[in-house]
C-alpha atoms as a PDB file:
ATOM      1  CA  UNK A   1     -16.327 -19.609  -2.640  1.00  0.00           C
ATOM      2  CA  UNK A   2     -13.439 -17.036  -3.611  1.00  0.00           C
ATOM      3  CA  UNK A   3     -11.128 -18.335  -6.337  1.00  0.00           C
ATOM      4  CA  UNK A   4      -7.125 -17.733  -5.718  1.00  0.00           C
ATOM      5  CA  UNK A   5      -5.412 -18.130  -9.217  1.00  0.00           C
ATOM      6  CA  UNK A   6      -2.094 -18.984  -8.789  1.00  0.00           C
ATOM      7  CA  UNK A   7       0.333 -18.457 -11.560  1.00  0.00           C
ATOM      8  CA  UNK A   8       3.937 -17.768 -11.961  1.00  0.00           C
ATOM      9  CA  UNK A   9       6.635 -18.641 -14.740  1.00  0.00           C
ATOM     10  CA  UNK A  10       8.589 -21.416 -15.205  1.00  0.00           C
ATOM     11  CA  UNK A  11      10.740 -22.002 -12.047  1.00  0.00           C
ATOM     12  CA  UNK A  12       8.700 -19.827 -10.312  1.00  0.00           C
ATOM     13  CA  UNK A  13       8.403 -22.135  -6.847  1.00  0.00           C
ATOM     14  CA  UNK A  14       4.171 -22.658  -8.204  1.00  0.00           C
ATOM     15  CA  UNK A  15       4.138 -26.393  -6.870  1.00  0.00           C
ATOM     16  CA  UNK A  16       6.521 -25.810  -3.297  1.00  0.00           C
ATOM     17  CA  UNK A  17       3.187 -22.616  -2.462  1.00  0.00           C
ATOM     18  CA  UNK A  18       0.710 -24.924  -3.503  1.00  0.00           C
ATOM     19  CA  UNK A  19       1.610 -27.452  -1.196  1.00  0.00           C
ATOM     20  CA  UNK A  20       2.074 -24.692   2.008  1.00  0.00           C
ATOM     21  CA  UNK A  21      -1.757 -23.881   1.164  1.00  0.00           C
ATOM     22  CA  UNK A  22      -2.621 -27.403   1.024  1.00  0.00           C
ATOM     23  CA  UNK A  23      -1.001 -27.865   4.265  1.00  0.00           C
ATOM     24  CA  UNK A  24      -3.702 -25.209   5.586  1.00  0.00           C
ATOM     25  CA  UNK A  25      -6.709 -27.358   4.014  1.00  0.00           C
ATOM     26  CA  UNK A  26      -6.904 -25.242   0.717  1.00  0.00           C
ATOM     27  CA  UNK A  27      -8.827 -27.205  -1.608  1.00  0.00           C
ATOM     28  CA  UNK A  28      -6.001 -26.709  -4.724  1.00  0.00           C
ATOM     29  CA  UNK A  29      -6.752 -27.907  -8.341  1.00  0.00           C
ATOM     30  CA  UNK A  30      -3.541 -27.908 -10.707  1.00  0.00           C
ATOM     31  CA  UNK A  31      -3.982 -26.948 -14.273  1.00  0.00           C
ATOM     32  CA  UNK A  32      -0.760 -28.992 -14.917  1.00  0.00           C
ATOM     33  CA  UNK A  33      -2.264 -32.438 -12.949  1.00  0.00           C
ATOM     34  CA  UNK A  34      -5.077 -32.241 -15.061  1.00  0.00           C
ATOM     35  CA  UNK A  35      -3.516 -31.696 -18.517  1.00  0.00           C
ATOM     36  CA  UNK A  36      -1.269 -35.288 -17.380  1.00  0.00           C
ATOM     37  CA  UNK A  37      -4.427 -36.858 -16.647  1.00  0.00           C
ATOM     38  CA  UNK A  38      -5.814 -35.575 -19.919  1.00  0.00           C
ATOM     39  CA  UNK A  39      -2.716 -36.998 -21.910  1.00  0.00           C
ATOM     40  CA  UNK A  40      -2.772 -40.260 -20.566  1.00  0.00           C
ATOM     41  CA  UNK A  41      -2.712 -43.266 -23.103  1.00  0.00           C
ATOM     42  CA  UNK A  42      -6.083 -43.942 -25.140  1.00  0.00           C
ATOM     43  CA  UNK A  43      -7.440 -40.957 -24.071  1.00  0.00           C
ATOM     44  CA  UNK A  44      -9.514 -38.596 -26.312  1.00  0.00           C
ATOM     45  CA  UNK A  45      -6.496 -35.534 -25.859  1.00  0.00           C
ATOM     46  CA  UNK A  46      -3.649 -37.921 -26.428  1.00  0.00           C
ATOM     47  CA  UNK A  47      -5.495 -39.640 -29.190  1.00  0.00           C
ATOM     48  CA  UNK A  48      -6.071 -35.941 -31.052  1.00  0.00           C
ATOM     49  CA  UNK A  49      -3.088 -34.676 -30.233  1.00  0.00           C
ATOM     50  CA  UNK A  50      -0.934 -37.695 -31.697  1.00  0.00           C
ATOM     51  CA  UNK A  51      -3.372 -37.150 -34.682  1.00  0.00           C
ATOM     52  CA  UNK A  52      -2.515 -33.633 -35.150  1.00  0.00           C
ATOM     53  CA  UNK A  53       1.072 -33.609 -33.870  1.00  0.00           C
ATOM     54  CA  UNK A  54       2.212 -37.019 -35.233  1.00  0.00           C
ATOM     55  CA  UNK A  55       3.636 -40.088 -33.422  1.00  0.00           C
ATOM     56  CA  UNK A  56       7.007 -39.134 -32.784  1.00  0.00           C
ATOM     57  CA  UNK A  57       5.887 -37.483 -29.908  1.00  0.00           C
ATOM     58  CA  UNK A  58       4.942 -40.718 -28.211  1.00  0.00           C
ATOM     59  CA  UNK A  59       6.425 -42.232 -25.735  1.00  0.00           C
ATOM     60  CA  UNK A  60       6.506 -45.813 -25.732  1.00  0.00           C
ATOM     61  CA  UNK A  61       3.669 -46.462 -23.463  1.00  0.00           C
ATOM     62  CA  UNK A  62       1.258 -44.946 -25.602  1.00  0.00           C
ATOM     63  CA  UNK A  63       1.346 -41.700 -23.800  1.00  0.00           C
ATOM     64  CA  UNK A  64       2.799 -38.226 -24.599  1.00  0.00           C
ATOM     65  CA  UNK A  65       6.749 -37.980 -24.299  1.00  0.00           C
ATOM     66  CA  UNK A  66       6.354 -34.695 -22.769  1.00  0.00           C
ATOM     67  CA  UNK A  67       9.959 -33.630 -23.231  1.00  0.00           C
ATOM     68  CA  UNK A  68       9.717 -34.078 -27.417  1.00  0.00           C
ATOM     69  CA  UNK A  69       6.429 -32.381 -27.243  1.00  0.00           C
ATOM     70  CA  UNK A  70       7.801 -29.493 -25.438  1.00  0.00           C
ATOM     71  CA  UNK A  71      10.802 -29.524 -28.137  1.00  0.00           C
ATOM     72  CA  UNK A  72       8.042 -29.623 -30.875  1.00  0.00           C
ATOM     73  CA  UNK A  73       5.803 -26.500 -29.255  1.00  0.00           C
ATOM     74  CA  UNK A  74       8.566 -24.321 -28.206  1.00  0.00           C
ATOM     75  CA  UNK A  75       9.908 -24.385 -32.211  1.00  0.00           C
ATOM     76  CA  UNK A  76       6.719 -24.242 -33.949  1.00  0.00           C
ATOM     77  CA  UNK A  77       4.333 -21.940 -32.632  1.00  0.00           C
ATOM     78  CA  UNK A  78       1.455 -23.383 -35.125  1.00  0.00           C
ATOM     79  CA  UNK A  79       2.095 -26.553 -33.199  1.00  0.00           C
ATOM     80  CA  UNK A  80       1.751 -25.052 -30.086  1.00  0.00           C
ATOM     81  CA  UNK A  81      -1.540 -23.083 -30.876  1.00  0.00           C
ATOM     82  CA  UNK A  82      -3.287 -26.881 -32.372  1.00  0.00           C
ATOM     83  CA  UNK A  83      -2.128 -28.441 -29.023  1.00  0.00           C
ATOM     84  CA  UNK A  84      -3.778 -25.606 -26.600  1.00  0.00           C
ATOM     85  CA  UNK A  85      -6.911 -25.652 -28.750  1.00  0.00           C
ATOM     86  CA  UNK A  86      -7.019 -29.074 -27.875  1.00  0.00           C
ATOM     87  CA  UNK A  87      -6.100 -29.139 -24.057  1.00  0.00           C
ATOM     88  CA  UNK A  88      -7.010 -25.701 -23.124  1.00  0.00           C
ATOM     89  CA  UNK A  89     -10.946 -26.181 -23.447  1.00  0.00           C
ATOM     90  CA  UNK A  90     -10.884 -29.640 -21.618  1.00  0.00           C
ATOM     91  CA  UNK A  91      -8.555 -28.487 -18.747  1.00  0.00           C
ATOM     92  CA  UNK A  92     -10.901 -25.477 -18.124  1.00  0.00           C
ATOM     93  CA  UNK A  93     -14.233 -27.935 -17.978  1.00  0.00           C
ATOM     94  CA  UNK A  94     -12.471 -30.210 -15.549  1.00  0.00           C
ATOM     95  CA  UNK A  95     -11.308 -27.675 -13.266  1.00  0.00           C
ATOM     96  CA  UNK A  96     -14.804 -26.007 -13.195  1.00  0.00           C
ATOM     97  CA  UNK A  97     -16.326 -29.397 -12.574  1.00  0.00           C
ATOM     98  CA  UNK A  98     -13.525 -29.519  -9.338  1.00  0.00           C
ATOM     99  CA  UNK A  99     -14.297 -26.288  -8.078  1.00  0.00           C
ATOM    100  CA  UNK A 100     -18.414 -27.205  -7.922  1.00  0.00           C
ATOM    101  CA  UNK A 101     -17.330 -30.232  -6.173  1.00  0.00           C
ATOM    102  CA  UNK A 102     -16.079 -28.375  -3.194  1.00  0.00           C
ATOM    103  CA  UNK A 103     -17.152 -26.835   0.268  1.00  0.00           C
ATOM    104  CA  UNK A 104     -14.502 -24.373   1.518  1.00  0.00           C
ATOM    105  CA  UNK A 105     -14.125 -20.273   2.362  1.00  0.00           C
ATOM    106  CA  UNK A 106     -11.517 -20.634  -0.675  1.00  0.00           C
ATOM    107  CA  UNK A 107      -9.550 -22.601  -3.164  1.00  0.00           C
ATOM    108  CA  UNK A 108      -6.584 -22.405  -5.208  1.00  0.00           C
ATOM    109  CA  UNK A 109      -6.457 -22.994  -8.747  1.00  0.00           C
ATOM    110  CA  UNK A 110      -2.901 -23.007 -10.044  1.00  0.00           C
ATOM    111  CA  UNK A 111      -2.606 -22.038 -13.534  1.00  0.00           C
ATOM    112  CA  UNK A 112       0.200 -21.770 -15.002  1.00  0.00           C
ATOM    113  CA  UNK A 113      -0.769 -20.109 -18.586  1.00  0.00           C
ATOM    114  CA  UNK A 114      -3.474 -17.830 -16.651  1.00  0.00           C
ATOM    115  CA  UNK A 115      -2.767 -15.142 -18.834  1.00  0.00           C
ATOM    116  CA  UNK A 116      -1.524 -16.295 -21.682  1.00  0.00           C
ATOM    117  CA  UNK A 117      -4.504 -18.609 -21.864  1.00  0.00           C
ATOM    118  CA  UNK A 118      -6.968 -16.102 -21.202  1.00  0.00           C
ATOM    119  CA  UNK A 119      -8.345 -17.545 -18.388  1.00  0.00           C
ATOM    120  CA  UNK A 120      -8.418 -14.637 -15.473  1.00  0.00           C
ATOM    121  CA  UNK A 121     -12.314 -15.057 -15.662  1.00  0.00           C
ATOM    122  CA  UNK A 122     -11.825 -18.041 -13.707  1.00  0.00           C
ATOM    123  CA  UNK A 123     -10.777 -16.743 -10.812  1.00  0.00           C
ATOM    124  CA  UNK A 124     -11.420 -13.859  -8.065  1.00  0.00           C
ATOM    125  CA  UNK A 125      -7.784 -13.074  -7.457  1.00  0.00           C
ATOM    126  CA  UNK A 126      -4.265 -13.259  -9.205  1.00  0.00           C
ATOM    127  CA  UNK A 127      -1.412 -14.332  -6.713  1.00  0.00           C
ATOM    128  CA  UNK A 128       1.644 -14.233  -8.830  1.00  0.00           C
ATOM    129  CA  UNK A 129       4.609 -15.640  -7.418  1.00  0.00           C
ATOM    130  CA  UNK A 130       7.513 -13.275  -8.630  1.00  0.00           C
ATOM    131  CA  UNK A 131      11.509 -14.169  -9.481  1.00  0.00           C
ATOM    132  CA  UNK A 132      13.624 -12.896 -11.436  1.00  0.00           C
ATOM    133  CA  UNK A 133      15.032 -14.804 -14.511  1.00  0.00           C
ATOM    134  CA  UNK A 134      18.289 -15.740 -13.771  1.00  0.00           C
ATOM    135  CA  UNK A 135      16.917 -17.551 -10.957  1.00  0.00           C
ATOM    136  CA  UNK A 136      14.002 -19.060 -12.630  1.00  0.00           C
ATOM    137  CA  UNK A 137      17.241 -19.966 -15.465  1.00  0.00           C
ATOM    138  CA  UNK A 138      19.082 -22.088 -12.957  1.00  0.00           C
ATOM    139  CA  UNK A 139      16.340 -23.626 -11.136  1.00  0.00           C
ATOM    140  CA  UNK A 140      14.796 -25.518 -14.339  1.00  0.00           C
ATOM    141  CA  UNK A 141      18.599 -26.253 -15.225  1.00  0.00           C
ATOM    142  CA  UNK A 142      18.687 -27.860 -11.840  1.00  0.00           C
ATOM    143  CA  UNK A 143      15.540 -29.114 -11.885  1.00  0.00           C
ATOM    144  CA  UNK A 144      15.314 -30.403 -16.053  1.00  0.00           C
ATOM    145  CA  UNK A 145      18.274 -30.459 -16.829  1.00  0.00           C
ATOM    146  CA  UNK A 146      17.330 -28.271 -19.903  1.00  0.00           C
ATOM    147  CA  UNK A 147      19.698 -25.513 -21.569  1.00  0.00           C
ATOM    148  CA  UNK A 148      19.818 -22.362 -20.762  1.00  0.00           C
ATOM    149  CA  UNK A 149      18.378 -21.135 -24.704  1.00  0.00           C
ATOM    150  CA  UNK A 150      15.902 -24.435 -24.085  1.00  0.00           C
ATOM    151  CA  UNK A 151      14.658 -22.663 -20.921  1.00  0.00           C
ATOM    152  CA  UNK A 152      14.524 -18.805 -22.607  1.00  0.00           C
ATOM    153  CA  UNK A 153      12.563 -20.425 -25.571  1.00  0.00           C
ATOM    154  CA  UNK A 154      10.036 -21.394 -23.017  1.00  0.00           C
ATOM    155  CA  UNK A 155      10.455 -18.014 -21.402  1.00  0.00           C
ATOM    156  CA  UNK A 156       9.341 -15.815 -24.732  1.00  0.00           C
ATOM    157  CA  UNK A 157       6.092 -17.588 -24.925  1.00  0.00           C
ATOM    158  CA  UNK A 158       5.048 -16.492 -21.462  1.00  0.00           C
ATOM    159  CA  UNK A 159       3.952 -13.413 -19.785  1.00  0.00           C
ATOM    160  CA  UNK A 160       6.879 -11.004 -18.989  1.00  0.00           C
ATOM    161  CA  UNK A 161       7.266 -10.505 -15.714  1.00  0.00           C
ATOM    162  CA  UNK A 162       6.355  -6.603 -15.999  1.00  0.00           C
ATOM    163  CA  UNK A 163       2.815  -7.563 -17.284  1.00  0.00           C
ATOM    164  CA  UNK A 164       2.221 -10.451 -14.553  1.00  0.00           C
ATOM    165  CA  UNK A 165       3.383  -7.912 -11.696  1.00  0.00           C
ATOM    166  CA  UNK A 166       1.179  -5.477 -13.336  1.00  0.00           C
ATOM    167  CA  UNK A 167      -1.935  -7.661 -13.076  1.00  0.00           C
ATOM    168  CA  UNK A 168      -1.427  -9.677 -10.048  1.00  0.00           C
ATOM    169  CA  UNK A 169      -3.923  -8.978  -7.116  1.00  0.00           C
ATOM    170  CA  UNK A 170      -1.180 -10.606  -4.673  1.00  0.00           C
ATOM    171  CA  UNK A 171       2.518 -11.128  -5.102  1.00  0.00           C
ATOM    172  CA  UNK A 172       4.768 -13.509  -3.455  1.00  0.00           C
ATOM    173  CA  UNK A 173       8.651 -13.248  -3.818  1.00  0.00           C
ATOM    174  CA  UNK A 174      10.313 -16.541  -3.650  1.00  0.00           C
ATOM    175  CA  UNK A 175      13.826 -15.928  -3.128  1.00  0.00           C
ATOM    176  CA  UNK A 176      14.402 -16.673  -0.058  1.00  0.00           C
ATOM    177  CA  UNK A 177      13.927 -20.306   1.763  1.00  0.00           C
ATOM    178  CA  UNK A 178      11.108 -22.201   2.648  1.00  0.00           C
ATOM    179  CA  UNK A 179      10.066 -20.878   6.129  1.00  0.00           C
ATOM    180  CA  UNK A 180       9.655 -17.494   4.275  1.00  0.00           C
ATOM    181  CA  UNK A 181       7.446 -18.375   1.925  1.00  0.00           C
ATOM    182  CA  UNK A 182       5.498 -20.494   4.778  1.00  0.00           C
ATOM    183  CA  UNK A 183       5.526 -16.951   6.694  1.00  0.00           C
ATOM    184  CA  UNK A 184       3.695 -15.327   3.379  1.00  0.00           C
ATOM    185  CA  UNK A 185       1.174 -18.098   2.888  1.00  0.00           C
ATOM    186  CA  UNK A 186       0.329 -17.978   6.424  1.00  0.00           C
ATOM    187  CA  UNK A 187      -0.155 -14.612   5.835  1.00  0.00           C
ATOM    188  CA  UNK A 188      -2.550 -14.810   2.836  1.00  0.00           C
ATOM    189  CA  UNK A 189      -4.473 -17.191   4.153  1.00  0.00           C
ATOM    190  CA  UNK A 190      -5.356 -15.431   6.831  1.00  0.00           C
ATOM    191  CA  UNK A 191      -6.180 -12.640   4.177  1.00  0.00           C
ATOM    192  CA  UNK A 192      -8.120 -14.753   1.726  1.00  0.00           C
ATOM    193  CA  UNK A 193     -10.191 -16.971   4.773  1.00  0.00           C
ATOM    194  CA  UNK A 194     -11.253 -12.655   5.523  1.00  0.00           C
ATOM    195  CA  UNK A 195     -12.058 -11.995   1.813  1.00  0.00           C
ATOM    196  CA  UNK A 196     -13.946 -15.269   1.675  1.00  0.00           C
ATOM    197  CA  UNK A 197     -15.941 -14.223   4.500  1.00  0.00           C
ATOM    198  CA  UNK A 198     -17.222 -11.198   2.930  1.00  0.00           C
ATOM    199  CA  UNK A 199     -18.276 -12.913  -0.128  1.00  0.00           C
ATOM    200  CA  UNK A 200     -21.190 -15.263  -0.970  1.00  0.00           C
ATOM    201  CA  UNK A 201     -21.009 -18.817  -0.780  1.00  0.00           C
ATOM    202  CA  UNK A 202     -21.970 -20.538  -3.343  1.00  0.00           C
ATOM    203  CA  UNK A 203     -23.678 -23.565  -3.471  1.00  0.00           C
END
């Protein structure tokens, strides 16, 4: 089965492609679902996290209050390093264990931190999808409601967008409206069901 990573920065439009390859039967498996499912209350993550972290990152359910967490990581990059030794490992088992679940020419795994998480083993190809900041500024604004220096902390600890150009396999630009980035999945899909074709299935 060929492996699509898809990754992209913040604001990047990562969720709105998934769900145009999903619409073509693309098995997709979302680094981002899985790390919520992972933080859930009494699990293992949340429990060692909370541990590490402290409690005033919980919410009052017993989960993680993923907005103070994000305020804690983006201001104390020792924090942030503890919390991906933590999730990283246990989002990378799960979405293996997904992918050997499946029976399809291809699937997408979205991950966000691809790079930055060192995980471009995973997969067979790197679709980035490309925008340019400003955009990707006032679409989590929109979206958050975050401030702009909020939303360029978060920007400095990703991949610039030189370097994820530079490694990306595929490239979508999404800045345009829907029906044009349905016209470029359409148009990868065709591409990747070809790829997939030439490549061994595994079992």
């Amino acid at each position: 089965m060929l492996r699509i990573g898809l990754t992209g920065g913040i604001g990047s439009g990562k969720t709105t492609i998934a769900a145009l390859f999903a619409a073509h039967g693309v098995p997709v498996i979302d680094a981002d679902t899985i790390a919520h499912q992972l933080t859930l209350p009494g699990t293992t993550a949340t429990n060692q996290i909370l541990e590490i972290l402290g409690p005033d990152i919980a919410a009052t359910t017993g989960s993680i209050n993923r907005q103070r967490l994000a305020q804690r990581i983006f201001n104390d990059p020792k924090a942030r390093a503890q919390l991906e030794e933590i999730l990283h490992p246990l989002i990378r088992a799960e979405m293996l264990r997904q992918q050997n679940t499946l029976d399809a020419p291809y699937c997408l795994l979205v991950i966000p931190l691809l790079f930055e998480a060192g995980q471009r083993d995973m997969v067979d190809r790197v679709l980035v999808v490309d925008v340019d900041e400003e955009l990707q500024i006032a679409r989590v604004a929109a979206r958050d409601g975050r401030s702009t220096d909020e939303i360029r902390a978060i920007l400095s600890t990703q991949t610039d967008r030189a370097q994820r150009l530079k490694q990306a396999d595929d490239i979508m630009a999404n800045t345009g409206d829907v029906a044009s980035l349905k016209a470029q999945v359409d148009a990868l899909h065709r591409k990747y069901l070809a790829l997939a074709a030439e490549k061994p299935r595994r079992c």
